[in-house]
Protein backbone atom coordinates (compact mmCIF):
# COMPACT_ATOMS: atom_id res chain seq x y z
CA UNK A 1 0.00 0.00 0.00
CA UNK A 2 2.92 2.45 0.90
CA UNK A 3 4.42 1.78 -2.54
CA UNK A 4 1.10 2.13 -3.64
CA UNK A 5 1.25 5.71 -2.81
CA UNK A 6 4.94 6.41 -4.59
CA UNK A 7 3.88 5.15 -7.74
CA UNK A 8 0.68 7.67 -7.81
CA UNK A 9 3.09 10.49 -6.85
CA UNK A 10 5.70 9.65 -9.02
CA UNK A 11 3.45 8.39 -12.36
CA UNK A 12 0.20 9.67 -12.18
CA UNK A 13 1.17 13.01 -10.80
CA UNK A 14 4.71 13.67 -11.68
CA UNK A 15 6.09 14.57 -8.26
CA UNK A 16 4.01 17.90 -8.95
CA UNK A 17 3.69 19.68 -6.07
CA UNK A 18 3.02 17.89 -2.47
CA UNK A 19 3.43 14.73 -4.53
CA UNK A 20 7.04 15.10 -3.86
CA UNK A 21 7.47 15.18 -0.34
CA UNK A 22 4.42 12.49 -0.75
CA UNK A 23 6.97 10.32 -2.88
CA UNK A 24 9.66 10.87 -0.48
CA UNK A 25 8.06 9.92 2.52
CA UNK A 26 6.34 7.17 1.03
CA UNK A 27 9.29 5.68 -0.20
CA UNK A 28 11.06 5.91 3.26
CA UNK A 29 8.61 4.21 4.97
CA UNK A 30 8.62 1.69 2.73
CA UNK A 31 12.29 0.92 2.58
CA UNK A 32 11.94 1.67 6.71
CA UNK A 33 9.68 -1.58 7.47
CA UNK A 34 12.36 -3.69 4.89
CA UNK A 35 15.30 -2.61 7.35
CA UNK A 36 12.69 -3.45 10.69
CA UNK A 37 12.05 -6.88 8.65
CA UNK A 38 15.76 -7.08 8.37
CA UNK A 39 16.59 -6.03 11.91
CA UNK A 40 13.90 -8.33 13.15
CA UNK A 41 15.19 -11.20 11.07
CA UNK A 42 18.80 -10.59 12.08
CA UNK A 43 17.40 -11.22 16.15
CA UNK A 44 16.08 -14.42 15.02
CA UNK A 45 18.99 -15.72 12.74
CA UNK A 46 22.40 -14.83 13.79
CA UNK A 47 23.23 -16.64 17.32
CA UNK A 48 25.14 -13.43 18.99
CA UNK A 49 22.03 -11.44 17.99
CA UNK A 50 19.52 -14.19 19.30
CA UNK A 51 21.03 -15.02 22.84
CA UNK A 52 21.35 -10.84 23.38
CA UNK A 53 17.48 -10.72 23.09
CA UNK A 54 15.85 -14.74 22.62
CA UNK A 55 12.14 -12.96 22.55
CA UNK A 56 12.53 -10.30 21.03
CA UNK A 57 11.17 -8.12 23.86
CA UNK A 58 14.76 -7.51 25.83
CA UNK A 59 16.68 -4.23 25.62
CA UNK A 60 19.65 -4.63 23.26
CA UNK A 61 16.18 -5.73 20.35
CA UNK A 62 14.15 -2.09 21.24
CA UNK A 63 17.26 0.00 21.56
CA UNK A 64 18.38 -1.55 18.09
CA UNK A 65 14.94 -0.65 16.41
CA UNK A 66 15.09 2.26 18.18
CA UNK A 67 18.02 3.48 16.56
CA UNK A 68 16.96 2.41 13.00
CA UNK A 69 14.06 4.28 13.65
CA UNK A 70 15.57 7.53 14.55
CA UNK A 71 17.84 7.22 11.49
CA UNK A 72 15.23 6.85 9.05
CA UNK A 73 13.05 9.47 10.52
CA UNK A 74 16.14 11.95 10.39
CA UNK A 75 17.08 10.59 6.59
CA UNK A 76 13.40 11.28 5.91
CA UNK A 77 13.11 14.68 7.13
CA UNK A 78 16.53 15.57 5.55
CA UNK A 79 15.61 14.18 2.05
CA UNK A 80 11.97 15.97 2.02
CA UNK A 81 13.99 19.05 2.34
CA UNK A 82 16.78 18.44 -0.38
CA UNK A 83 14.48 16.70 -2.77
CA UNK A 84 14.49 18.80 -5.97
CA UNK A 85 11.98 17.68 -9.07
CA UNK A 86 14.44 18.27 -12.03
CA UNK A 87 12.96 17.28 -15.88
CA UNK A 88 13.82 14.27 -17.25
CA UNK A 89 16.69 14.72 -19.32
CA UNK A 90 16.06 12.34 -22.88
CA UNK A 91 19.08 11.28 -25.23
């Protein structure tokens, strides 16, 4: 559904306007909840990971998501405001 949204910005309205900071943010999230899949699958997967936090629900698992979270949020915000809609350049 996020991806949804980034394809409407991006193809059916051109990144015209709020569409691009719609795109942007869109995007993020999406690539966000890979990287929490990621992180999540990591805790399960690699032994070192799995005996720091065995359910998920310890410490060292919420401080980790934590910080993913407050790096995409801060990546977001930062790429909302640089984000420039230039033409497509053709050959």
């Amino acid at each position: 559904m996020v991806l949804a949204i980034a394809i409407l910005a991006r193809y059916v309205f051109h990144l015209a306007g709020a569409w691009r900071r719609i795109y942007v943010v869109s995007t993020s999230v999406a690539l966000y909840l890979n990287v929490f899949v990621g992180v999540v699958q990591a805790f399960e997967k690699v032994p070192a990971l799995k005996e720091l936090a065995p359910t998920q629900k310890e410490p060292p698992f919420l401080v980790a998501q934590l910080v993913v979270l407050v790096i995409f949020v801060a990546l977001t915000i930062l790429a909302t405001k640089k984000f420039r809609n230039e033409p497509v350049k053709t050959a």
